[in-house]
C-alpha atoms as a PDB file:
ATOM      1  CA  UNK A   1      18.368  -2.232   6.327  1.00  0.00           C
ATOM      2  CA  UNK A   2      16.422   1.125   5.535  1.00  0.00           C
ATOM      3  CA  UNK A   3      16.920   2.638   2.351  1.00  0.00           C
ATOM      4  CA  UNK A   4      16.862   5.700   2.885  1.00  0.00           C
ATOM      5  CA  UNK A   5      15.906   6.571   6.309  1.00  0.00           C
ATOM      6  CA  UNK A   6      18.365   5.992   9.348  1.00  0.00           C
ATOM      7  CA  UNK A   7      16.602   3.817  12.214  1.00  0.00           C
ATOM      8  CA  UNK A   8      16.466   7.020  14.624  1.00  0.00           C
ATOM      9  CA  UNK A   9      14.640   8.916  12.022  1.00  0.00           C
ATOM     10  CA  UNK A  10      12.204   5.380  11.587  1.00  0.00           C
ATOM     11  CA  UNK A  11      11.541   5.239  15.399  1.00  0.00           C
ATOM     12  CA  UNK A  12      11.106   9.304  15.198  1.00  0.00           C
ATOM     13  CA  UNK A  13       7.583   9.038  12.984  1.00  0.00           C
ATOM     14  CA  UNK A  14       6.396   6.157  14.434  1.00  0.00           C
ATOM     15  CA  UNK A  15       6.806   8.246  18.150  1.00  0.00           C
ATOM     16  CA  UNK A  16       6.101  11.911  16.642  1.00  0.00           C
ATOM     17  CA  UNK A  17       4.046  11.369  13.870  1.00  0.00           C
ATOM     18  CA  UNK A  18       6.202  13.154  11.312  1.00  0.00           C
ATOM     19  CA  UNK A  19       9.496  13.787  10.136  1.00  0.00           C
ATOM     20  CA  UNK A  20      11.111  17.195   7.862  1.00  0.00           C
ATOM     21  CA  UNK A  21      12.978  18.259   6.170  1.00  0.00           C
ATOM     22  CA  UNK A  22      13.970  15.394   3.977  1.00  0.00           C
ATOM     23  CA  UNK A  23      15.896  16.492   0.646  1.00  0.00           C
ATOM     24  CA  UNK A  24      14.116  14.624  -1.685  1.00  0.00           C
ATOM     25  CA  UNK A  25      15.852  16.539  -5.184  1.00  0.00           C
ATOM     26  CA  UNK A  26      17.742  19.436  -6.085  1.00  0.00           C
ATOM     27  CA  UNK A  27      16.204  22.531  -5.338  1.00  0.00           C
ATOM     28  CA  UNK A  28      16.547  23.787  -9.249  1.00  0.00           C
ATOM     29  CA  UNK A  29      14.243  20.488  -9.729  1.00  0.00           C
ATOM     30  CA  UNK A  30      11.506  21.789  -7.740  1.00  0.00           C
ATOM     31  CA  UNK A  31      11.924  25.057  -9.383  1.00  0.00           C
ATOM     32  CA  UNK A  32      11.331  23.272 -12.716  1.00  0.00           C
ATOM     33  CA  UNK A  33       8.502  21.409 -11.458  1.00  0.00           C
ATOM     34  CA  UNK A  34       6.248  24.791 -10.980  1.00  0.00           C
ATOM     35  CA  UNK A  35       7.437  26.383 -13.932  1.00  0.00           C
ATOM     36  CA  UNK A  36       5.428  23.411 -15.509  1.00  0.00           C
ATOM     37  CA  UNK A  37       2.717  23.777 -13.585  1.00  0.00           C
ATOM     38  CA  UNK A  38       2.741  27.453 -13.956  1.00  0.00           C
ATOM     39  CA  UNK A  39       2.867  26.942 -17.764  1.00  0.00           C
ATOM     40  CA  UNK A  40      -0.304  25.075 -17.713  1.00  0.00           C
ATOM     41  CA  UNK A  41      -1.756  27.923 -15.942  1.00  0.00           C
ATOM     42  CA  UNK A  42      -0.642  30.174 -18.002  1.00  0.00           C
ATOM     43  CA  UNK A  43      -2.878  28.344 -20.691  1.00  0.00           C
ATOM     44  CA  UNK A  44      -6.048  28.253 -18.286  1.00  0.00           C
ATOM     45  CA  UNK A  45      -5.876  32.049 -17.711  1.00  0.00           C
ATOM     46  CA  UNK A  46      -5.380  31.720 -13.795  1.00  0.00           C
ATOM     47  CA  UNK A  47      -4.513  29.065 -10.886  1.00  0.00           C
ATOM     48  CA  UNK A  48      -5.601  25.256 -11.426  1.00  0.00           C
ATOM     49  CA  UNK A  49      -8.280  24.372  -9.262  1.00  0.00           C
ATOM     50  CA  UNK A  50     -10.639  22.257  -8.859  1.00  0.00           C
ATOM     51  CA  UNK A  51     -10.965  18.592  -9.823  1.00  0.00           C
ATOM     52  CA  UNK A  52      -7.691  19.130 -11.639  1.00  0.00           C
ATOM     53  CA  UNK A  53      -5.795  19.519  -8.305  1.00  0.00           C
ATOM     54  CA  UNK A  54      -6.893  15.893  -7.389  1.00  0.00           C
ATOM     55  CA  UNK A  55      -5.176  12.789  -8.672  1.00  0.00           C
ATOM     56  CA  UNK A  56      -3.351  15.401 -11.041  1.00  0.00           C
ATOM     57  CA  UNK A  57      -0.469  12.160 -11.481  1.00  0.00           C
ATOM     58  CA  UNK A  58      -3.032  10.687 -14.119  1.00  0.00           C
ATOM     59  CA  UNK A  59      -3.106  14.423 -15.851  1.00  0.00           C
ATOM     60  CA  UNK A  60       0.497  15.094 -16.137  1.00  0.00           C
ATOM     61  CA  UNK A  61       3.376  12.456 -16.967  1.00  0.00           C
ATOM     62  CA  UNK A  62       5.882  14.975 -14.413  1.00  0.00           C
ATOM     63  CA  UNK A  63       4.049  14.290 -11.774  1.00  0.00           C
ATOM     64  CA  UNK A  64       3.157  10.680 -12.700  1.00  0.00           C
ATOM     65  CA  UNK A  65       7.233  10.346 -12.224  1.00  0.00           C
ATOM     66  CA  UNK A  66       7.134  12.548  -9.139  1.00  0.00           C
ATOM     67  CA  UNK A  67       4.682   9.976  -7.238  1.00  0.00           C
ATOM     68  CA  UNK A  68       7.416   6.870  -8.326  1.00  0.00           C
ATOM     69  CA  UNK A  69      10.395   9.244  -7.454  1.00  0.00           C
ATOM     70  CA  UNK A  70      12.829   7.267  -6.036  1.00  0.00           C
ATOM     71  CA  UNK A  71      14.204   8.739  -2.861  1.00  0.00           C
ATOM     72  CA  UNK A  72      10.385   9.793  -1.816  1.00  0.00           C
ATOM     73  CA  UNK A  73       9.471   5.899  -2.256  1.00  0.00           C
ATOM     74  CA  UNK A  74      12.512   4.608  -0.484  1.00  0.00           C
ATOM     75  CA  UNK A  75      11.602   6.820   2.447  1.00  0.00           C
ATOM     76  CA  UNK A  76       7.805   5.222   1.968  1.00  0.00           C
ATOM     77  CA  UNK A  77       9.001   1.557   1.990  1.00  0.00           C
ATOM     78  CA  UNK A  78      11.340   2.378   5.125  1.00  0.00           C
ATOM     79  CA  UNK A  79       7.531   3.119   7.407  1.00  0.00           C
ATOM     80  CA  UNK A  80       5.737   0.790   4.813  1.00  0.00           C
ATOM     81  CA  UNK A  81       7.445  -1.732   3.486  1.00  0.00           C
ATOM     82  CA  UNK A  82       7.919  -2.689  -0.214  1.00  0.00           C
ATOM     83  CA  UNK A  83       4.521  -3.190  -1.260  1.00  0.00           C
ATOM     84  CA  UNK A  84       3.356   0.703  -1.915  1.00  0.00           C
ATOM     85  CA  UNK A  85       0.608   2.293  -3.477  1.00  0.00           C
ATOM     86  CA  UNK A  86      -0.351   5.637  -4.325  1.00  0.00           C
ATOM     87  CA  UNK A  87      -3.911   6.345  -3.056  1.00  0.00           C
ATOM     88  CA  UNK A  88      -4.196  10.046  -4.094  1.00  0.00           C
ATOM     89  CA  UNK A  89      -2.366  13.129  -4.669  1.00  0.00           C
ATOM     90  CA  UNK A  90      -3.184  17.035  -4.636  1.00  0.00           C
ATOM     91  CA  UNK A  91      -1.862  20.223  -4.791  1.00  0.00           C
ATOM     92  CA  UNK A  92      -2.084  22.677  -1.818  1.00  0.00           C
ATOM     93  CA  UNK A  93      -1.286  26.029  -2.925  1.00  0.00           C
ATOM     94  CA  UNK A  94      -2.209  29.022  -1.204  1.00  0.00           C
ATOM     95  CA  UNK A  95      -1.905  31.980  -3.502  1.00  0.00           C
ATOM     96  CA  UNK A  96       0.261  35.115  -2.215  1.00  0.00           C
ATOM     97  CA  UNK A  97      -1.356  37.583   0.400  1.00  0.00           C
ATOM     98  CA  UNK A  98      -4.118  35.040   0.218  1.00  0.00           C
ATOM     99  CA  UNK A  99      -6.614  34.299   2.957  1.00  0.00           C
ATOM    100  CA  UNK A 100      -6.332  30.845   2.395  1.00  0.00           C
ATOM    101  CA  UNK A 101      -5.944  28.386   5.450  1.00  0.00           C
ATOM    102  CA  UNK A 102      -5.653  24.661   6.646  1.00  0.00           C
ATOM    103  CA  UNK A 103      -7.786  23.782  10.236  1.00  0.00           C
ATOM    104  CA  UNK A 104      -6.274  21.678  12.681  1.00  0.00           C
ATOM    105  CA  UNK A 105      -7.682  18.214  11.174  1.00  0.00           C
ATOM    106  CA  UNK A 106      -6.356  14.619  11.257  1.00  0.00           C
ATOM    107  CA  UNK A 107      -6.195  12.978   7.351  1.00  0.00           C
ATOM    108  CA  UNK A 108      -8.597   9.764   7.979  1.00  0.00           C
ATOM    109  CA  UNK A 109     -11.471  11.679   9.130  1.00  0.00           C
ATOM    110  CA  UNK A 110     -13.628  11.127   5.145  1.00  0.00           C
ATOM    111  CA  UNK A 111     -11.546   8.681   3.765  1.00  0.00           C
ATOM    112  CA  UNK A 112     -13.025   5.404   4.193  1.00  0.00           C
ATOM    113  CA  UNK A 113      -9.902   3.253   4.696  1.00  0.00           C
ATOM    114  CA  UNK A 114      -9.668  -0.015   6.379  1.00  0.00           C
ATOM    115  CA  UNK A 115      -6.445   1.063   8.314  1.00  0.00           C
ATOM    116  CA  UNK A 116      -4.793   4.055   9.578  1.00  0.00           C
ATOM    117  CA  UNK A 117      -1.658   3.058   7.381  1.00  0.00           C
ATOM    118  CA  UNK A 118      -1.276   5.925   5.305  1.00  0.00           C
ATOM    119  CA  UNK A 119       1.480   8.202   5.098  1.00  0.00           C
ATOM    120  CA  UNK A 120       1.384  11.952   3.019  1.00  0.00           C
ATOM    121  CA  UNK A 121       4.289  12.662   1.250  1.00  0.00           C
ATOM    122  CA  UNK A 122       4.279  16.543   0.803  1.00  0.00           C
ATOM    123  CA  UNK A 123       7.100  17.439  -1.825  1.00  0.00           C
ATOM    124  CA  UNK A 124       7.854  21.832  -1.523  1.00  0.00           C
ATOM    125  CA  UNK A 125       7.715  23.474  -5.060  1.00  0.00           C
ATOM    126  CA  UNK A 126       8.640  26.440  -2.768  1.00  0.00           C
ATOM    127  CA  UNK A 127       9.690  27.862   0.178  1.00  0.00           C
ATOM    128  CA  UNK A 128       7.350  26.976   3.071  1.00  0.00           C
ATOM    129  CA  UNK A 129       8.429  29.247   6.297  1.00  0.00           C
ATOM    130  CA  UNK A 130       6.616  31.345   8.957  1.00  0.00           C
ATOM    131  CA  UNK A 131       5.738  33.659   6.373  1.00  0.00           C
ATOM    132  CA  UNK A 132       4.007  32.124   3.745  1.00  0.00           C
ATOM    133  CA  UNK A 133       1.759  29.555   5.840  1.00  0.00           C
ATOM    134  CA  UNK A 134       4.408  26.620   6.396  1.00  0.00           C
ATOM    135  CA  UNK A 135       2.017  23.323   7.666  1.00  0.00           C
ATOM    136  CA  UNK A 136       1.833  22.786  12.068  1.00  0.00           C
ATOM    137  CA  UNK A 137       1.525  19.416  13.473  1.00  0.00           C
ATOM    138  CA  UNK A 138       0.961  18.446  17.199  1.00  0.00           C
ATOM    139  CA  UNK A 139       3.405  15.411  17.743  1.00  0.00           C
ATOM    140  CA  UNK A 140       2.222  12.880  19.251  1.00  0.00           C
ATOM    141  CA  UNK A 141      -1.414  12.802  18.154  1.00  0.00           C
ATOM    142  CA  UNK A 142      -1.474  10.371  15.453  1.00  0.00           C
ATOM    143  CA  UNK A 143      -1.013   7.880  18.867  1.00  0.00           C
ATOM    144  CA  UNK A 144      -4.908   8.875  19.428  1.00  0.00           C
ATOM    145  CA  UNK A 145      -7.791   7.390  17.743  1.00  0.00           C
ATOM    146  CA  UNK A 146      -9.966   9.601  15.161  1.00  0.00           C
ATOM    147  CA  UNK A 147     -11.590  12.457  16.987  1.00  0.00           C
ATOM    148  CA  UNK A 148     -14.622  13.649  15.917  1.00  0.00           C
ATOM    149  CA  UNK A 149     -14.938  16.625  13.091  1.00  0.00           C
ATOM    150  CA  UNK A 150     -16.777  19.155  12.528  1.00  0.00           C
ATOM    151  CA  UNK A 151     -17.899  20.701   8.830  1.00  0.00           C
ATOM    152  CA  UNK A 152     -18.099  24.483   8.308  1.00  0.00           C
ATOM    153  CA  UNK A 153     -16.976  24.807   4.651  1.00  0.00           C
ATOM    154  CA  UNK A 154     -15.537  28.379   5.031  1.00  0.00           C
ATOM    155  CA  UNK A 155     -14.911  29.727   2.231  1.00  0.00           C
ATOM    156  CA  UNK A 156     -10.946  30.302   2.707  1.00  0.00           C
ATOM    157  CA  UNK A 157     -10.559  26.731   3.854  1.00  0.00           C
ATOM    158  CA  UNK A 158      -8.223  24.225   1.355  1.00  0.00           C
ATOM    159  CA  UNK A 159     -10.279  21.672   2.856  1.00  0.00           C
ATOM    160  CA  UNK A 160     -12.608  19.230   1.308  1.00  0.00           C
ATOM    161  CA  UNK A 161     -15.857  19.862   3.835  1.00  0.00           C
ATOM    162  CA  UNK A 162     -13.444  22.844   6.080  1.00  0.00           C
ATOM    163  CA  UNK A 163     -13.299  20.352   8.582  1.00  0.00           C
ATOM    164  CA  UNK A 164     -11.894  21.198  11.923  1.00  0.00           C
ATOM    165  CA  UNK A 165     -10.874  18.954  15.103  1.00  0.00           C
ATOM    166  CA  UNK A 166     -14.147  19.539  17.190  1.00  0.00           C
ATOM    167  CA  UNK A 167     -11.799  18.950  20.286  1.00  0.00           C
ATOM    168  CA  UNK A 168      -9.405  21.439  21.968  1.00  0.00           C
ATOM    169  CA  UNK A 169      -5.734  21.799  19.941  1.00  0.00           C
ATOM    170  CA  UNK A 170      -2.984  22.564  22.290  1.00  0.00           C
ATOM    171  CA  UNK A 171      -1.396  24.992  19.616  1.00  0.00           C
ATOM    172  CA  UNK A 172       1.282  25.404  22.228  1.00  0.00           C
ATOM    173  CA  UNK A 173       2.745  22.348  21.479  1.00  0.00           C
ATOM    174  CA  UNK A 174       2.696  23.028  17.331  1.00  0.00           C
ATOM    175  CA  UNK A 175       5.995  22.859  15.548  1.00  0.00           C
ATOM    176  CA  UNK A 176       6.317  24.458  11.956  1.00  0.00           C
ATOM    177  CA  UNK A 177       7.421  22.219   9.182  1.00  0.00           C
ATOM    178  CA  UNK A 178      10.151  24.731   7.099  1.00  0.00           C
ATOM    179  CA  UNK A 179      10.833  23.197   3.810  1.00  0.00           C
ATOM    180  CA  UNK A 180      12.968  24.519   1.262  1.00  0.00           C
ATOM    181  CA  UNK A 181      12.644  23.899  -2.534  1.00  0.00           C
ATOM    182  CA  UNK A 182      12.863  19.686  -3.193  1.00  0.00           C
ATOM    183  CA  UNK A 183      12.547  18.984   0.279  1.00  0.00           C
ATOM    184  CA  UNK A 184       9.411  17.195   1.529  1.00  0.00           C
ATOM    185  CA  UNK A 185       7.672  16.032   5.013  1.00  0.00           C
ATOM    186  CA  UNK A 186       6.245  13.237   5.880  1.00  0.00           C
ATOM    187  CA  UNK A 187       3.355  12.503   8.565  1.00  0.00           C
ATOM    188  CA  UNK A 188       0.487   9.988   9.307  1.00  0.00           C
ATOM    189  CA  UNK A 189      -2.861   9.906   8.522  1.00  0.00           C
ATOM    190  CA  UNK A 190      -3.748  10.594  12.178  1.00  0.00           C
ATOM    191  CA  UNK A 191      -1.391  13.473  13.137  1.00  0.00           C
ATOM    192  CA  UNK A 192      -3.234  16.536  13.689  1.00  0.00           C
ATOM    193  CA  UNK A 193      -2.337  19.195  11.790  1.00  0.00           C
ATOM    194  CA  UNK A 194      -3.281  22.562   9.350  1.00  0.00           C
ATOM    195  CA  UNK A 195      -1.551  25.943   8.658  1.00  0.00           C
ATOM    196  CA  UNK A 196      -1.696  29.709   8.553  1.00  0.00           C
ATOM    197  CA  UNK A 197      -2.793  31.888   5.565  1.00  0.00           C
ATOM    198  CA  UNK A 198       0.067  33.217   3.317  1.00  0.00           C
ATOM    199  CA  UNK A 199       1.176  36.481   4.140  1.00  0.00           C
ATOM    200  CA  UNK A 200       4.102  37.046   2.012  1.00  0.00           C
ATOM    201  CA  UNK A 201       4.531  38.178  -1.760  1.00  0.00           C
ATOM    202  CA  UNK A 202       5.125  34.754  -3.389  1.00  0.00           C
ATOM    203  CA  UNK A 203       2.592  31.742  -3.706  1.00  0.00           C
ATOM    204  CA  UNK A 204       3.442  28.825  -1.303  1.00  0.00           C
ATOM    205  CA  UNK A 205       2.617  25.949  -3.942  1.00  0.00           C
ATOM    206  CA  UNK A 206       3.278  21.500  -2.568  1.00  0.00           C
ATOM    207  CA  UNK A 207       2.238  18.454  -3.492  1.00  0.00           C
ATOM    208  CA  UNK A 208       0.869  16.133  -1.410  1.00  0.00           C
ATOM    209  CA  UNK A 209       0.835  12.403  -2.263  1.00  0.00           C
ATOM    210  CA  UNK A 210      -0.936   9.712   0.179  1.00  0.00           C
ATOM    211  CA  UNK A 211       0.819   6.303   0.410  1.00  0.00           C
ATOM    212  CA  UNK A 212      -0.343   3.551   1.438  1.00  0.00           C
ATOM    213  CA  UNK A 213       0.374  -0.486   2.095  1.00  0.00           C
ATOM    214  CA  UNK A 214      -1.133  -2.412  -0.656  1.00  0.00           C
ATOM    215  CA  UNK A 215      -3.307  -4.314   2.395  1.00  0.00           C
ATOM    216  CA  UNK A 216      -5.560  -1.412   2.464  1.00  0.00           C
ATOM    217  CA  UNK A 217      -8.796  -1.629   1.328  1.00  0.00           C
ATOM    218  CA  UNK A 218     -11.578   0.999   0.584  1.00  0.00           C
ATOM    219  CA  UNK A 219     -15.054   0.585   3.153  1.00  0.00           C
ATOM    220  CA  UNK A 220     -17.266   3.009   1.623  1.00  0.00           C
ATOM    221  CA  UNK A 221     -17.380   1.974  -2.458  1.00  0.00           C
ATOM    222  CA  UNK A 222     -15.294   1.450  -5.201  1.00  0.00           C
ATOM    223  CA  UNK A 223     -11.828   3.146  -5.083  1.00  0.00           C
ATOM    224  CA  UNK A 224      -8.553   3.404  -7.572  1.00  0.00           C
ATOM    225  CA  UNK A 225      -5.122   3.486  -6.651  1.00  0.00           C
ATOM    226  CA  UNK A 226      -1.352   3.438  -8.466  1.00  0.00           C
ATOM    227  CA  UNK A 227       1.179   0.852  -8.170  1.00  0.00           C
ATOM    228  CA  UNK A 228       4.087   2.438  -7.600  1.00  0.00           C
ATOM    229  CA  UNK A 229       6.269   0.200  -5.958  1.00  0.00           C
ATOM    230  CA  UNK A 230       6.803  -3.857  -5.190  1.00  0.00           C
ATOM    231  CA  UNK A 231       3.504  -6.139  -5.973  1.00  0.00           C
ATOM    232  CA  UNK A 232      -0.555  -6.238  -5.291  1.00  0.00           C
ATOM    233  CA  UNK A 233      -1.075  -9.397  -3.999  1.00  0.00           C
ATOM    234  CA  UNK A 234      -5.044  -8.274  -2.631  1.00  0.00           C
ATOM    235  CA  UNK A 235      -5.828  -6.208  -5.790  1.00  0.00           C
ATOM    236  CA  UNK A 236      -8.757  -4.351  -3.195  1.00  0.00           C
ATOM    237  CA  UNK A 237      -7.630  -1.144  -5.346  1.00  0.00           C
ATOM    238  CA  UNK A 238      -8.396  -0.758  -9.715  1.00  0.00           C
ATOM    239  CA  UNK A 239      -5.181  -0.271 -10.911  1.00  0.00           C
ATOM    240  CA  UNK A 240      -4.675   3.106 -12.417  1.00  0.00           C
ATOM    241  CA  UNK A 241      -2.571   3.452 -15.829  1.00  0.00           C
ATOM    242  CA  UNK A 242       0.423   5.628 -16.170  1.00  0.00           C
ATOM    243  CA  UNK A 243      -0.483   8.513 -18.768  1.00  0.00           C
ATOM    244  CA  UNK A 244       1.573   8.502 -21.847  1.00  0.00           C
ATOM    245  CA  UNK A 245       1.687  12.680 -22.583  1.00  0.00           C
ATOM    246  CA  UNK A 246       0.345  15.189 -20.905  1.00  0.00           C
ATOM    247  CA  UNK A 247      -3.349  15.758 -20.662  1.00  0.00           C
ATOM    248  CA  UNK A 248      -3.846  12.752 -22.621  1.00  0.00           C
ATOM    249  CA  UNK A 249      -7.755  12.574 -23.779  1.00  0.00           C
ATOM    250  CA  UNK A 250      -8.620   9.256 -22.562  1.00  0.00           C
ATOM    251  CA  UNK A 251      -6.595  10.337 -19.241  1.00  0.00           C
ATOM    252  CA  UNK A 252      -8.850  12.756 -18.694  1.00  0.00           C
ATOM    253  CA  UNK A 253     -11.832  10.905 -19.533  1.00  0.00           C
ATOM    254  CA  UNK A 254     -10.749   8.737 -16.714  1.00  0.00           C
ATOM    255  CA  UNK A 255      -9.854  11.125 -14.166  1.00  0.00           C
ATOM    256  CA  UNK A 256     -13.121  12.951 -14.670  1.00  0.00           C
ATOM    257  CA  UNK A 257     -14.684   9.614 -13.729  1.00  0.00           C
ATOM    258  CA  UNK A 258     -12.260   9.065 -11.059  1.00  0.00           C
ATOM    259  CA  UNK A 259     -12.887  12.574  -9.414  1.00  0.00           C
ATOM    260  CA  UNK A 260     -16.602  12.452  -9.257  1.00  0.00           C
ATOM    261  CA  UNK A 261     -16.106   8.860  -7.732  1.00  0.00           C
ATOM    262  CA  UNK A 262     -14.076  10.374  -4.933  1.00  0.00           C
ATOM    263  CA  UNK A 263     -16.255  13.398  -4.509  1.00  0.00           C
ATOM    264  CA  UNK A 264     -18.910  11.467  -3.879  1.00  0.00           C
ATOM    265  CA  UNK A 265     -16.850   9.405  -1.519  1.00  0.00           C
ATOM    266  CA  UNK A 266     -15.332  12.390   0.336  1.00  0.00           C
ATOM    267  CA  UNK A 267     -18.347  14.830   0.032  1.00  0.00           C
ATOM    268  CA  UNK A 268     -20.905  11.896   1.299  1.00  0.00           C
ATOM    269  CA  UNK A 269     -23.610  13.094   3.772  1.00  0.00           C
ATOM    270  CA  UNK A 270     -23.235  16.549   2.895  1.00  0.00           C
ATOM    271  CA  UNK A 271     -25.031  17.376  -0.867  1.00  0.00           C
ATOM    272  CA  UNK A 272     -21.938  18.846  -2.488  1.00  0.00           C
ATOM    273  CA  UNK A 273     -21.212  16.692  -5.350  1.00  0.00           C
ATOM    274  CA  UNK A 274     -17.892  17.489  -6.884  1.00  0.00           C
ATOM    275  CA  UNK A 275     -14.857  19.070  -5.549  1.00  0.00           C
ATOM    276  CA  UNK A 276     -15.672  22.251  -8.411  1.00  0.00           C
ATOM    277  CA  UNK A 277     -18.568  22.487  -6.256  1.00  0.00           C
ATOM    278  CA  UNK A 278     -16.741  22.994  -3.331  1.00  0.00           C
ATOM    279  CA  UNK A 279     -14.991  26.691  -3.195  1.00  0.00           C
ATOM    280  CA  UNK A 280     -12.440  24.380  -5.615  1.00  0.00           C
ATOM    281  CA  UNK A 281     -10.578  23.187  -2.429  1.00  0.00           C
ATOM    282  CA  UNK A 282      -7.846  20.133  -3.050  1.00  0.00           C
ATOM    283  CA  UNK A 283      -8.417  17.082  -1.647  1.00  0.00           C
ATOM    284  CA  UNK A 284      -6.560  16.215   1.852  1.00  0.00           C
END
């Protein structure tokens, strides 16, 4: 029996793509959720960026919890199964009257996995509407293979590389994915999708986390992942420890290592060599 997810909703992603809203907390949980990571801005002097927006779970023990939260991993293990790790996690936030945008992309495009089993969890520390540049999908399109890509790096682009689908997007066929505080979406590694710049007077600030079937293995180098659920029976993955405060210095030893592993990974081909490098877009 699912856990969380009814069977219509189950047979809905695996036809569409994606599924939202689901309430994943309480809305005054999200709300507590950025005033931490607003607090740790407020030490930086300005918006996190960067490296620090990537695999941010080994960084912060919130977020480390937010990746194992129950309800988002009982929705996981309903597509999944039991045996679930996290791959990666960012933040995507696009600041207020920002220029900031998302291309039409699909997920797997630079991320070297064996399968197209992987399914992004991403959890809304805010509203996400029409207004402030709420995420599009095409349904349907994570039933086609990977199409091919093209870089541009624009500036404005969240993107790794600011790839873009370098096939035509029926945008006809988009439907917005409104989220309210503690709600999230989910949608497959394959589903094209992107979103609008922010237009409104409020940052639009989520968390994406990448799940995946502990199956999975990594074809283009070494690669880390969390346990966060059931047992690794392949162990394809380095386990990745749980961080015992936040910012923790031998944490962020690690996650240094960790992000210029991925850069290189994500950025290969291309000469950029670390995601500060690169216009300090998140990882997607």
């Amino acid at each position: 029996m699912p856990k969380l997810l009814t069977e219509t909703q189950i047979e809905r992603f695996w036809a569409e793509g994606f599924l939202a809203p689901i309430r994943v907390m309480p809305e005054a949980d999200a709300v507590e959720y950025r005033r931490r990571l607003e607090g740790f801005e407020a030490t930086t002097g300005g918006p996190m960026r960067g490296d620090l927006r990537h695999k941010s779970h080994l960084l912060f023990t919130w977020l480390n919890d937010l990746i194992r939260h129950p309800r988002i991993l009982d929705a996981i293990e309903d597509i999944y199964g039991p045996d679930l790790l996290c791959w990666s996690s960012s933040f995507f936030i696009k600041e207020q009257e920002s220029r900031s945008f998302v291309s039409w992309h699909q997920d797997s495009t630079y991320w070297g996995l064996s399968k197209p089993d992987v399914v992004t969890a991403w959890v809304a520390f805010t509203d996400a509407n029409e207004g402030n540049g709420a995420m599009q999908v095409i349904p349907g399109t994570h039933l086609i293979d990977q199409v091919p890509h093209r870089d541009t790096f624009e500036k404005h682009n969240l993107l790794t590389r600011g790839q873009e689908i370098a096939v035509e997007v029926d945008e006809a066929k988009a439907v917005r994915l409104d989220l309210k505080p503690g709600e999230m979406s989910l949608h497959h590694v394959r589903l094209f999708h992107g979103s609008p710049p922010n237009l409104s007077f409020d940052r639009r600030i989520g968390y994406a986390i990448r799940y995946i079937p502990t199956s999975l293995r990594q074809l283009e180098g070494d690669d880390s992942a969390t346990l966060v659920r059931g047992e690794d029976r392949f162990g394809h993955f380095a386990p990745e420890p749980r961080p015992r405060t936040d910012l923790d210095p031998d944490m962020m030893a690690l996650h240094k290592e960790i992000a210029e592993r991925n850069a290189r990974l994500l950025y290969r081909g291309t000469g950029v060599a670390s995601f500060n490098d690169s216009r300090g877009a998140g990882l997607r």
